[in-house]
Protein backbone atom coordinates (compact mmCIF):
# COMPACT_ATOMS: atom_id res chain seq x y z
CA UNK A 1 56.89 -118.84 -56.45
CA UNK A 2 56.80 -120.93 -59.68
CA UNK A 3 59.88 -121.63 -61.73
CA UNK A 4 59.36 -124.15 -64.43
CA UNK A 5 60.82 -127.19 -64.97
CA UNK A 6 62.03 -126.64 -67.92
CA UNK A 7 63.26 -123.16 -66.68
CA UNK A 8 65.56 -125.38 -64.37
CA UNK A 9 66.50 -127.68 -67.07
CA UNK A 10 67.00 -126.07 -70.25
CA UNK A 11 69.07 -127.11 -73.30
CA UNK A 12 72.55 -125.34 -73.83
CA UNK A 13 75.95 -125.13 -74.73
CA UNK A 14 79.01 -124.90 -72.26
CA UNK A 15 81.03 -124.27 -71.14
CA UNK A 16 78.93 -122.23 -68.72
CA UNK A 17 75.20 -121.11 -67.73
CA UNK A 18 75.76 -118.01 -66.32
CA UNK A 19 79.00 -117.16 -68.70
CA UNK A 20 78.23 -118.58 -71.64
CA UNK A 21 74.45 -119.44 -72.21
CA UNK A 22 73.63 -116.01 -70.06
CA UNK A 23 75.88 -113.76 -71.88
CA UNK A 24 74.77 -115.33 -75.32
CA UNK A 25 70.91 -114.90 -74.42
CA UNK A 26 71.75 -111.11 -73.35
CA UNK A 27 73.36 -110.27 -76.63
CA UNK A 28 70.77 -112.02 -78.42
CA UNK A 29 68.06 -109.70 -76.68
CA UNK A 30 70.26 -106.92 -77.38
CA UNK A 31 69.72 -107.49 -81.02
CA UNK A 32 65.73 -107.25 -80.37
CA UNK A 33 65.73 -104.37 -78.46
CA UNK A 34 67.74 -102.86 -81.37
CA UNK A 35 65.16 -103.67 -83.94
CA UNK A 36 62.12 -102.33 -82.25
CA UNK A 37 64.01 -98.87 -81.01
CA UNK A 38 64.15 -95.80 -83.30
CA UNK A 39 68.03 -96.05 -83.54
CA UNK A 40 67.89 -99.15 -85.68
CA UNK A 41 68.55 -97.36 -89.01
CA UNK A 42 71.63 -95.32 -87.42
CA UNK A 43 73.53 -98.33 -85.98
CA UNK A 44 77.05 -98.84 -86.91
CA UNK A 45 78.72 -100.73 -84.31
CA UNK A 46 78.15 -102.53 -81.06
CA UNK A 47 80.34 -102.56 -78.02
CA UNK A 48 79.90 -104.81 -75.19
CA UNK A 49 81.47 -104.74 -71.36
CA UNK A 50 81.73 -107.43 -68.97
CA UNK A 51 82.18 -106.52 -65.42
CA UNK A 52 82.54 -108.81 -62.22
CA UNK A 53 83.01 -112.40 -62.83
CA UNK A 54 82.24 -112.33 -66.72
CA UNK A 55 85.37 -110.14 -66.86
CA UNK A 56 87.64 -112.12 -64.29
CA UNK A 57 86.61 -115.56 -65.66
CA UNK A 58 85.20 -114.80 -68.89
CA UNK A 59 88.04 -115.76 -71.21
CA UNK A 60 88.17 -119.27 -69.32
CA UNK A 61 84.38 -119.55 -69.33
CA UNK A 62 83.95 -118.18 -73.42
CA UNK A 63 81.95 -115.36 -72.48
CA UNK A 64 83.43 -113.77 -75.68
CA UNK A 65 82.81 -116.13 -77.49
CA UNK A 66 79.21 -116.39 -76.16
CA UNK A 67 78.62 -112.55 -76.78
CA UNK A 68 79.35 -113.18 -80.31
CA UNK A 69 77.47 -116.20 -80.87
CA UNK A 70 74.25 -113.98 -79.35
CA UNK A 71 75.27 -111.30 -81.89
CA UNK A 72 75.01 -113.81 -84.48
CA UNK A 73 71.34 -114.77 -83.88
CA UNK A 74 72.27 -117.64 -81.65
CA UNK A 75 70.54 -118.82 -78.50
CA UNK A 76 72.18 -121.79 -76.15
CA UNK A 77 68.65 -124.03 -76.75
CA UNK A 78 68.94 -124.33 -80.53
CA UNK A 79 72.64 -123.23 -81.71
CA UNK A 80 74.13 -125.58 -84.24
CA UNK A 81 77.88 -125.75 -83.52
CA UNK A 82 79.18 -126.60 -86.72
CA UNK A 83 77.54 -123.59 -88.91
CA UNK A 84 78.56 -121.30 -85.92
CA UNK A 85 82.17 -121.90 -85.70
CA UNK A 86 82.03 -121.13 -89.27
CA UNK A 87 80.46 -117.91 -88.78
CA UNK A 88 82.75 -116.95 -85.89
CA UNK A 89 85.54 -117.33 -87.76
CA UNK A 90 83.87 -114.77 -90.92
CA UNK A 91 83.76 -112.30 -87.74
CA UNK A 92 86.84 -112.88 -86.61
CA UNK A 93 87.94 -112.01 -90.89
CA UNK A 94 85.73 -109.19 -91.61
CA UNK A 95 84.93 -107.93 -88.47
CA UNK A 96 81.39 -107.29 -89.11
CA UNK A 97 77.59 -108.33 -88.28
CA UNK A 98 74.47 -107.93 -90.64
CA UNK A 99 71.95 -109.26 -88.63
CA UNK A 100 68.06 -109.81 -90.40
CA UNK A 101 66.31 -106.46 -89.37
CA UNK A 102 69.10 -103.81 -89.09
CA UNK A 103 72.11 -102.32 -91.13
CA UNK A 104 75.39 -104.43 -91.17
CA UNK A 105 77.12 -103.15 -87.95
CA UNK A 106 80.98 -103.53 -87.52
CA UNK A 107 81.77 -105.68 -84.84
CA UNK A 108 85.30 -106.28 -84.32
CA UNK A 109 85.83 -109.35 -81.09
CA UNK A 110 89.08 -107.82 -80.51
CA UNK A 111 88.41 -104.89 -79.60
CA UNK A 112 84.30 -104.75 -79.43
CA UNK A 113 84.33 -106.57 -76.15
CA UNK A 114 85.94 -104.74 -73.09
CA UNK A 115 86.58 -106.82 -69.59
CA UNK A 116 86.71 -104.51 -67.22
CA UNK A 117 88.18 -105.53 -63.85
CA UNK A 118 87.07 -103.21 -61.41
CA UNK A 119 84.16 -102.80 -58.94
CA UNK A 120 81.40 -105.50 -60.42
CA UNK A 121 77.89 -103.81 -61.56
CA UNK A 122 75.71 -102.94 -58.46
CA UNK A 123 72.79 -105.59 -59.05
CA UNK A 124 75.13 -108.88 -59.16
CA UNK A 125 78.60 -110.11 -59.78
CA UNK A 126 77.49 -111.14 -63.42
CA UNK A 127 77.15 -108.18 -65.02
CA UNK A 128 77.55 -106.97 -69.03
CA UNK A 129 76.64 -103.95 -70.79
CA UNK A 130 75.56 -103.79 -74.77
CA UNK A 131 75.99 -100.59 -76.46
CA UNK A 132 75.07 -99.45 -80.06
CA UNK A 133 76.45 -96.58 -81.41
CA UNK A 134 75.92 -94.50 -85.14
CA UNK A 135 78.83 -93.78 -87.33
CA UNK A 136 80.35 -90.95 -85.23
CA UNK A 137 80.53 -93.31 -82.52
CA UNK A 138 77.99 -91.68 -80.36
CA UNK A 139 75.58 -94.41 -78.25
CA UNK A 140 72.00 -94.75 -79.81
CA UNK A 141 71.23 -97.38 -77.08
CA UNK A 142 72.45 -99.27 -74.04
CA UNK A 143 71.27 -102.08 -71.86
CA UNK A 144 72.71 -103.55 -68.56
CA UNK A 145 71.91 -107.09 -67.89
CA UNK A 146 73.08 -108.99 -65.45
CA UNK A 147 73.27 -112.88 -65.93
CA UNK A 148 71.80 -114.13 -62.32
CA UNK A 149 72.81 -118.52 -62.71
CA UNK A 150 71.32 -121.32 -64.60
CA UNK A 151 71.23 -119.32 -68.12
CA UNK A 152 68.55 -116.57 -67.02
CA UNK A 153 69.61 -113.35 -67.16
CA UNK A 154 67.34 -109.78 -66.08
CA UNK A 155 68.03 -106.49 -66.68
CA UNK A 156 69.12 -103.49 -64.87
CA UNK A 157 65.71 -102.24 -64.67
CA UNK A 158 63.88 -105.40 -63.74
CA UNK A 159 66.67 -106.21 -61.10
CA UNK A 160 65.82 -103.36 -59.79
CA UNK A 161 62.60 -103.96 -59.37
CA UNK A 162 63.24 -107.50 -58.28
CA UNK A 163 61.48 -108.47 -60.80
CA UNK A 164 61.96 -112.35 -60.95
CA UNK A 165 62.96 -113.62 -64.51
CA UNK A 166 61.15 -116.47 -66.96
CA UNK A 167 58.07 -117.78 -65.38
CA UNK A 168 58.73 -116.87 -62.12
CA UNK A 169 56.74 -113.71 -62.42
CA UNK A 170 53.70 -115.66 -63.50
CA UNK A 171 50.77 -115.15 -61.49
CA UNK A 172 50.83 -117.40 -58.77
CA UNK A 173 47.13 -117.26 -58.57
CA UNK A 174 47.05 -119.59 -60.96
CA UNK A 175 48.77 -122.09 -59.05
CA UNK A 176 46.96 -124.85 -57.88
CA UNK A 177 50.16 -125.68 -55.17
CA UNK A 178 51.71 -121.98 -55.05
CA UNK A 179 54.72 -123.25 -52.85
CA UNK A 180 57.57 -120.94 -52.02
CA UNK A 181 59.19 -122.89 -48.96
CA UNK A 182 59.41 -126.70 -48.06
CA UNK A 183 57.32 -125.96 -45.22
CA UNK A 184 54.72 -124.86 -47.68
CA UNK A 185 55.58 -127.92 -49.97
CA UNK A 186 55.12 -130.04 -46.94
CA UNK A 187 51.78 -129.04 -45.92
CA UNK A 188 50.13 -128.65 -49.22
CA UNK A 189 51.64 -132.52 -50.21
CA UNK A 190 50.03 -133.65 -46.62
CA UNK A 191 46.38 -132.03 -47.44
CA UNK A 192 46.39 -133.17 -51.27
CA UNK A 193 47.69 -136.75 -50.74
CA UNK A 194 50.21 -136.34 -53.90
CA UNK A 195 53.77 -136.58 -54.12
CA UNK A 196 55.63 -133.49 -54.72
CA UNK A 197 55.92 -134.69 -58.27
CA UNK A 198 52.19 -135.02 -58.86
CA UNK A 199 52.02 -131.20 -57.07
CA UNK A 200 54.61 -129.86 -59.72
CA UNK A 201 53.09 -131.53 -62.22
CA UNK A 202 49.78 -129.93 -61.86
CA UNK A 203 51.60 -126.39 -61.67
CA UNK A 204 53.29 -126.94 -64.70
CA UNK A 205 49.71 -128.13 -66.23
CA UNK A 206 48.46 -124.08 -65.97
CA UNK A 207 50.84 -123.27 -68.75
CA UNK A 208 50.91 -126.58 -71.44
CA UNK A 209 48.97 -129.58 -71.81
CA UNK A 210 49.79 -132.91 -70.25
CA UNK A 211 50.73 -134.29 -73.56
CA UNK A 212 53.62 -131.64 -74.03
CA UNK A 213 55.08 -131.83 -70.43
CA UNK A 214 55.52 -135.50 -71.38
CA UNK A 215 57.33 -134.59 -74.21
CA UNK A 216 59.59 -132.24 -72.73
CA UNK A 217 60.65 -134.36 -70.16
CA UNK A 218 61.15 -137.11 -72.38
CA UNK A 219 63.49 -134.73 -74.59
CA UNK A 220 65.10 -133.39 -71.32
CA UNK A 221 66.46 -136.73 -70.45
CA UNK A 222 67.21 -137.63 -74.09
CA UNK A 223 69.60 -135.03 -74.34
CA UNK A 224 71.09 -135.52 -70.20
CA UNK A 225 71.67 -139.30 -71.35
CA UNK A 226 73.13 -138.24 -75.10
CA UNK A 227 75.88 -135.98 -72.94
CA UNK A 228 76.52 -138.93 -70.62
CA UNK A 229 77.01 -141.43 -73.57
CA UNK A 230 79.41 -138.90 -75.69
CA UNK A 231 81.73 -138.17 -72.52
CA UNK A 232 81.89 -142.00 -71.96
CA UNK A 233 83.09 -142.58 -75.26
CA UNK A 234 85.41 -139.54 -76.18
CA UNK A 235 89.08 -139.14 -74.76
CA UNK A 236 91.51 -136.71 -75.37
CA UNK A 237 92.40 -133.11 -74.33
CA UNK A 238 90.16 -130.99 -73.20
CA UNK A 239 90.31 -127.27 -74.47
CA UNK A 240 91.81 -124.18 -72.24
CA UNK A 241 95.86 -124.71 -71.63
CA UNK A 242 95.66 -126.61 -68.70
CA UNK A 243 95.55 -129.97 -70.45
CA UNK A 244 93.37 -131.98 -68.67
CA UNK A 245 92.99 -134.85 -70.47
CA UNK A 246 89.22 -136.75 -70.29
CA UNK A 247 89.21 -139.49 -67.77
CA UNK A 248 85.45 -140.89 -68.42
CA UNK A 249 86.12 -143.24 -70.95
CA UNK A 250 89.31 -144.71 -69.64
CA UNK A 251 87.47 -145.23 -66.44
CA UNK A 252 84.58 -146.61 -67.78
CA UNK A 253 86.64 -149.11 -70.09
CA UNK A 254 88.29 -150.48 -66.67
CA UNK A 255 84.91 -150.73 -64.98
CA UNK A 256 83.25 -152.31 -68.08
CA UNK A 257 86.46 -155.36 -67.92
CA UNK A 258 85.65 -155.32 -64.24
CA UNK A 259 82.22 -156.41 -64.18
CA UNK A 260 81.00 -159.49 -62.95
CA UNK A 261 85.09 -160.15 -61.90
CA UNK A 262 86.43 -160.96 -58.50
CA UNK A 263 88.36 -158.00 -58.88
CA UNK A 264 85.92 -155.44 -58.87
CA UNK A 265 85.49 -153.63 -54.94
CA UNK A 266 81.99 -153.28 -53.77
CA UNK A 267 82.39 -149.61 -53.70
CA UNK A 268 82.77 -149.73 -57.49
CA UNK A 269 79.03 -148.43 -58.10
CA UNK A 270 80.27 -145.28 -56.54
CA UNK A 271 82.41 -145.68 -59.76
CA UNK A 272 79.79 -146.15 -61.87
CA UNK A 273 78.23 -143.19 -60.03
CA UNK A 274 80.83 -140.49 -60.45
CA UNK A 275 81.98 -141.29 -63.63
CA UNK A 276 78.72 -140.91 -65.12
CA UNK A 277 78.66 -137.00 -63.48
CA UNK A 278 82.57 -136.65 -65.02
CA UNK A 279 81.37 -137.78 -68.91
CA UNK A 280 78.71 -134.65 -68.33
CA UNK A 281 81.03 -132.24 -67.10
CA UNK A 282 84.35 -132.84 -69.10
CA UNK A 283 81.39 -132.31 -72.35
CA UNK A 284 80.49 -128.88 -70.52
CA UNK A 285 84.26 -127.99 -70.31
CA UNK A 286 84.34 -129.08 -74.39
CA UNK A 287 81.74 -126.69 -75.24
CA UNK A 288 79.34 -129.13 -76.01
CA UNK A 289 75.25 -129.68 -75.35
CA UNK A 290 74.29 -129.93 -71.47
CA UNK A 291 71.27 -129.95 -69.75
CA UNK A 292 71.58 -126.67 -67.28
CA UNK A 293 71.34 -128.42 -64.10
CA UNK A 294 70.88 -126.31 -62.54
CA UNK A 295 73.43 -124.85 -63.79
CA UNK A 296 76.45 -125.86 -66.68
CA UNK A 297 79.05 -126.51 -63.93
CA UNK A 298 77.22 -128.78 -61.93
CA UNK A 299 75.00 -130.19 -64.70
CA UNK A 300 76.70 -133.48 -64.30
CA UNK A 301 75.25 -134.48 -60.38
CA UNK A 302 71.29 -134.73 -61.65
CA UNK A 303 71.89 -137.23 -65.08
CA UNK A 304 74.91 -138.87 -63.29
CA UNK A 305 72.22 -139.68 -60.56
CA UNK A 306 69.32 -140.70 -62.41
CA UNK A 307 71.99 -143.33 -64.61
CA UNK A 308 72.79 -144.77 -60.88
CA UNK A 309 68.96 -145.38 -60.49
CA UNK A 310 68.23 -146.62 -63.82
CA UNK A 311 71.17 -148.73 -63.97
CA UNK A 312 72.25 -150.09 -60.44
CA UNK A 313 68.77 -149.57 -58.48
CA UNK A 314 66.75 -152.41 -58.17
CA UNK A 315 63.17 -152.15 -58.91
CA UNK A 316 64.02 -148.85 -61.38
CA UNK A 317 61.85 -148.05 -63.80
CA UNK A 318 62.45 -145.79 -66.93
CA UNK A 319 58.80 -143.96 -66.46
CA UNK A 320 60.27 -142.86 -63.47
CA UNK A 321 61.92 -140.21 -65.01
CA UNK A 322 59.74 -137.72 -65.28
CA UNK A 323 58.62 -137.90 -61.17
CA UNK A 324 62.59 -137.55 -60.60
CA UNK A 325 62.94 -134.49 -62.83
CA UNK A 326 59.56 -132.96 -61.79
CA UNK A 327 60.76 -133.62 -58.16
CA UNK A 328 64.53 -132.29 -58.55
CA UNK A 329 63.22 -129.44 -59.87
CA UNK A 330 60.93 -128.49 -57.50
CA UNK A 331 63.61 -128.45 -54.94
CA UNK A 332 65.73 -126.23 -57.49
CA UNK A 333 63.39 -123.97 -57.64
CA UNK A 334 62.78 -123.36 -53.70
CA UNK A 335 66.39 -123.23 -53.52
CA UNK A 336 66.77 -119.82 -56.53
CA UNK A 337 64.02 -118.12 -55.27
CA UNK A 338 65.44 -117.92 -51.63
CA UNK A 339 68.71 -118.41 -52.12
CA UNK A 340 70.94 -118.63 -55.65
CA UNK A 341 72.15 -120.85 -58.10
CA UNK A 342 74.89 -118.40 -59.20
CA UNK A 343 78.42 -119.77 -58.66
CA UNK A 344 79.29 -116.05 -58.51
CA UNK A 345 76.74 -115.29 -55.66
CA UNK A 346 76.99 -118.44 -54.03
CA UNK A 347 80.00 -120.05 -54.46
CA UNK A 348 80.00 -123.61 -55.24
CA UNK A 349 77.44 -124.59 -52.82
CA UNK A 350 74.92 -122.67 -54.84
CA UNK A 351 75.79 -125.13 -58.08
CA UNK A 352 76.89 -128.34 -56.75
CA UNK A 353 75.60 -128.27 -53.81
CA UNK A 354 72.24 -127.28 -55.19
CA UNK A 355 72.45 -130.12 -57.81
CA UNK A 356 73.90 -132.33 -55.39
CA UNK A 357 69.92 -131.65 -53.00
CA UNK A 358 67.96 -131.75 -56.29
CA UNK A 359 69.27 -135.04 -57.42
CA UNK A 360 68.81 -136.63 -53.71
CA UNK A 361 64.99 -135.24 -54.04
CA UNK A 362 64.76 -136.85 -56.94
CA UNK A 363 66.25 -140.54 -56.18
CA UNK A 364 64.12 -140.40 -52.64
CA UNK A 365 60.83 -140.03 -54.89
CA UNK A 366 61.82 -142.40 -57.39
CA UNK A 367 62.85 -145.08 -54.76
CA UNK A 368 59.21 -144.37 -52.90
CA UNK A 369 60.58 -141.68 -50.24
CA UNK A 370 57.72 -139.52 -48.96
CA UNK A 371 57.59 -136.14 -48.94
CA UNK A 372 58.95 -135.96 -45.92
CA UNK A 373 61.43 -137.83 -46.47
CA UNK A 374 62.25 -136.74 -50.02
CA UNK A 375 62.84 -133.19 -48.23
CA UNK A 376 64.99 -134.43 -45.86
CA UNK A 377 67.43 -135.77 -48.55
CA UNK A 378 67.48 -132.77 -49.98
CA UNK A 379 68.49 -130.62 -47.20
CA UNK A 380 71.55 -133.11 -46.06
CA UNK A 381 72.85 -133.23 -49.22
CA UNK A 382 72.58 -129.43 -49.58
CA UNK A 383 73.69 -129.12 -45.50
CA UNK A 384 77.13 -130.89 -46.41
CA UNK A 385 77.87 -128.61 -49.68
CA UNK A 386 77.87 -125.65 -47.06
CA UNK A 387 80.73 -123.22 -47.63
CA UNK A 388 81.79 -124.42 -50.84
CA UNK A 389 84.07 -122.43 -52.80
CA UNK A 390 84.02 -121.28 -56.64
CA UNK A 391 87.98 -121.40 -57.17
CA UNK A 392 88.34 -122.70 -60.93
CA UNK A 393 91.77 -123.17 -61.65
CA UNK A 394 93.09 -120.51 -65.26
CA UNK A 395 89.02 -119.80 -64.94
CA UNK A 396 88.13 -123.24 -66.88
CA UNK A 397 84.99 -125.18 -65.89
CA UNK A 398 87.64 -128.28 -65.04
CA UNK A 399 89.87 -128.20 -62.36
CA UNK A 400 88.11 -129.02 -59.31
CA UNK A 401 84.58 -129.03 -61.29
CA UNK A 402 84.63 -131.82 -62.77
CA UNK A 403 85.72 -134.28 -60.02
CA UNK A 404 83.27 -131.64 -57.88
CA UNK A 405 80.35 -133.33 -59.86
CA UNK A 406 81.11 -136.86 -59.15
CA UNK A 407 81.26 -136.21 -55.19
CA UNK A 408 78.44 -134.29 -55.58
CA UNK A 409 76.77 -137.24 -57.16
CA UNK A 410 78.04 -140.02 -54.37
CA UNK A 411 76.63 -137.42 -51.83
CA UNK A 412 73.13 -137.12 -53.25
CA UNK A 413 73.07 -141.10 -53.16
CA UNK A 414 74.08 -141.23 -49.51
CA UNK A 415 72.01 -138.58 -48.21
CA UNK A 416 68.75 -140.01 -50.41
CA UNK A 417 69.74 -143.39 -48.18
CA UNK A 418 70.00 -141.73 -45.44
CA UNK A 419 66.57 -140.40 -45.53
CA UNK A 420 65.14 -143.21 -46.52
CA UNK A 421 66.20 -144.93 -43.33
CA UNK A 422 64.54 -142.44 -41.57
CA UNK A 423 60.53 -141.37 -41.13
CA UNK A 424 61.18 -138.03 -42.56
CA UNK A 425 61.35 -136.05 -39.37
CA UNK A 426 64.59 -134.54 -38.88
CA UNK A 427 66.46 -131.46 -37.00
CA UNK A 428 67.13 -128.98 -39.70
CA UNK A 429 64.72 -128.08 -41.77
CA UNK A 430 65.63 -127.59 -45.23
CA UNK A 431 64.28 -123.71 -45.39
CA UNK A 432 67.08 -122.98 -42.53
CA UNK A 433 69.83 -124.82 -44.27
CA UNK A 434 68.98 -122.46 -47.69
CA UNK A 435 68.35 -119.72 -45.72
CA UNK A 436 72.40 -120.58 -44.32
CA UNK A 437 73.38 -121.15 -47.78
CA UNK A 438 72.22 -117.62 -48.63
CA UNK A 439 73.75 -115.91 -45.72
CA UNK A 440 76.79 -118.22 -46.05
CA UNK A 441 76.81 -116.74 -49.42
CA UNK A 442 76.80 -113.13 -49.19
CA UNK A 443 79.98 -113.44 -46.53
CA UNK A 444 81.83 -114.88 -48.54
CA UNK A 445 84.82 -113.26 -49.81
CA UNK A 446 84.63 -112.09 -53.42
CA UNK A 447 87.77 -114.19 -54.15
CA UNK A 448 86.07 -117.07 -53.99
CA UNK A 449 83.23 -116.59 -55.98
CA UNK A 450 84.04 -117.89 -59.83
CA UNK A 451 87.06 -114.92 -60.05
CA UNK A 452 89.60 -117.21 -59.74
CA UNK A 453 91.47 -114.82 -57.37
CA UNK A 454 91.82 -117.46 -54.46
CA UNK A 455 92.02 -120.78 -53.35
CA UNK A 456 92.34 -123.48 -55.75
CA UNK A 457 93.34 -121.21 -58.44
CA UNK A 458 96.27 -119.12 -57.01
CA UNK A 459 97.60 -122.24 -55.84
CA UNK A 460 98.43 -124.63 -58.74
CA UNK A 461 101.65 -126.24 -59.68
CA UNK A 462 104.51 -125.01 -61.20
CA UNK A 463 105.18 -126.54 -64.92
């Protein structure tokens, strides 16, 4: 197993990886497959339907709105939000798409895109179907794909044949540390001498020069740090009818007068801490540029940590960065290929609680944890995310997932301390707690996985 690091952190929109930057990927695909089939000349319109959670949550998460920026031409890594709102809004008028390669095709949002809430698709809870038809409304061509966490999405056919999506179905030949469980990760740090980072590194070095993971890295965190900065300095009301209004800045304004005071608690780092996470995620919930981390809804807990390091750690050093990202995603990566990051799948515990073991990997390395140790603070943060629920309140990435990131944050700091204060050796090795995450997982009633048909989100006050 191999899953690039900038598979796990990839440039994107929100408010959602699997509902919006999944569903905006699929339609864009959809659009390819449409130009290379022998129906391209006859197509007149396109439908789309969402099943599962796409259709439960979707209007909460945008996943319309996604599906049409994909039918635009968009994709979540590149989309500049200022021409496409003014494109969305010529669909919305003339209800019609002409994109470079085939005939103009009607397209109207209203009616083009069906949620359907019955049984979900049979490969995963995410699942949406793309349909072209000619001018007598018979379909030229359909695809399933399903939309599996963290922005990738498969189709029907290749879920099928568990076939694994992006690089993951690289050759792992090629590998020089082909690692597919911490155990593995473990032994092949202990007979190479190098850090996990240093062992990701030299996977990712099969695929791109040295000189270009560098780069991407160093463009990773720009644009992690760029989302913290904006949700520190922007207040108001954040999109969706529930009107949450932004709490970053305000808090950050009261820590900034309380620094260096008598009045400021000890415990005010954890401040510091979470509301770095809560500027990411109340941006996510705006629609605005995130870092998938590994997913959209918990893409506050990794920047939110690596802030903490850089700015309250002593001894941190910026060209750090790149160990802690290498080394989160590592752990990310174990954690998808034998469990999920799908909120939908998973429940919370897949996203935040995921995040929440990545970013303790990560602050271990950085702060000179050992393998070991770094995957013992990985598996107790992950261990005390067990069970977590996806319950988003009207469907919006906000209520409890914003707040969500900020504990998740505080937890990835305790348990990276923990481990620290420890040799590494510990009961539960982090393979059992994902393998309990996965089973935890598939028991868990559909209700609580990102339908917003329980818990949190049937039980809201009255206003």
């Amino acid at each position: 197993m191999f899953l690039s690091v900038f598979d796990v952190f990839k440039p994107g929109i929100g408010p959602s990886s699997s509902h919006t930057m999944g569903p905006m990927t699929a339609a864009a695909d959809f659009l390819d497959l449409l130009r290379a089939s022998d129906a391209k000349g006859a197509a007149a319109a396109i439908e789309v339907t969402l099943h599962g959670s796409l259709a439960f949550t979707g209007k909460g998460h945008a996943t319309d709105r996604a599906v049409m920026l994909g039918l635009l031409g968009y994709r979540p890594a590149d989309i500049e939000m200022k021409e496409a709102e003014r494109r969305l809004e010529e669909l919305r008028i003339y209800k019609r798409l002409a994109p470079v390669g085939l005939p103009v095709i009607a397209f109207d949002p209203l009616t083009a895109i069906v949620f359907d809430f019955g049984a979900p698709l049979p490969g995963h809870a995410n699942g949406l179907v793309v349909t072209a038809l000619d001018a007598a409304r018979v379909p030229l061509l359909s695809e399933t794909y399903y939309s599996v966490g963290g922005g990738f999405i498969v189709t029907a056919a290749q879920r099928e044949a568990d076939v694994p999506p992006s690089s993951e179905s690289a050759d792992p030949r090629l590998w020089p540390y082909p690692f597919d469980t911490s155990a593995a990760m473990l032994r092949m740090a202990q007979e190479s001498g190098l850090s996990i980072a240093a062992m990701k590194r030299a996977n990712e070095t099969v695929s791109r020069p040295e000189e270009e993971i560098d780069a991407g890295l160093a463009r990773i965190w720009q644009v992690m740090n760029g989302c913290v900065e904006r949700g520190l300095s922007t207040d108001g009301e954040l999109p969706g009818g529930l009107r949450v209004k932004r709490r970053a800045k305000r808090i950050r304004d009261q820590l900034e007068r309380e620094r260096g005071s008598n009045t400021a608690q000890p415990h005010s780092v954890t401040d510091w801490l979470s509301v770095y996470a809560m500027a990411v995620n109340e941006e996510n919930a705006a629609g605005g540029k995130v870092v998938t981390a590994p997913t959209n809804g918990a893409a506050g807990v990794v920047p939110a940590v690596i802030r903490y390091y850089l700015d309250h750690c002593m001894g941190a050093e910026p060209a750090r960065v790149p160990d802690f990202l290498l080394t989160a995603a590592a752990i990310g990566g174990l954690i998808k290929h034998n469990a999920s990051i799908s909120g939908a799948e998973a429940g919370c515990q897949g996203e935040v609680g995921s995040a929440s073991a990545m970013a303790a990997a990560g602050l271990c390395a950085v702060l000179g944890g050992t393998p070991a140790q770094v995957e013992n603070a990985a598996e107790i943060a992950l261990e005390h995310h067990l069970g977590m629920t996806c319950d988003p309140v009207a469907g919006l990435v906000q209520v409890p997932c914003i707040e969500r990131n900020g504990i998740g944050a505080t937890k990835a700091v305790a348990a990276a301390s923990l481990a620290l204060r420890g040799d590494g050796s510990h009961f539960m090795p982090l393979d059992n707690c994902i393998a309990a995450m996965r089973q935890t997982g598939e028991e868990m009633s559909t209700k609580y996985k990102e339908t917003s048909l329980a818990g949190l989100a049937v039980n809201i006050p009255d206003c």
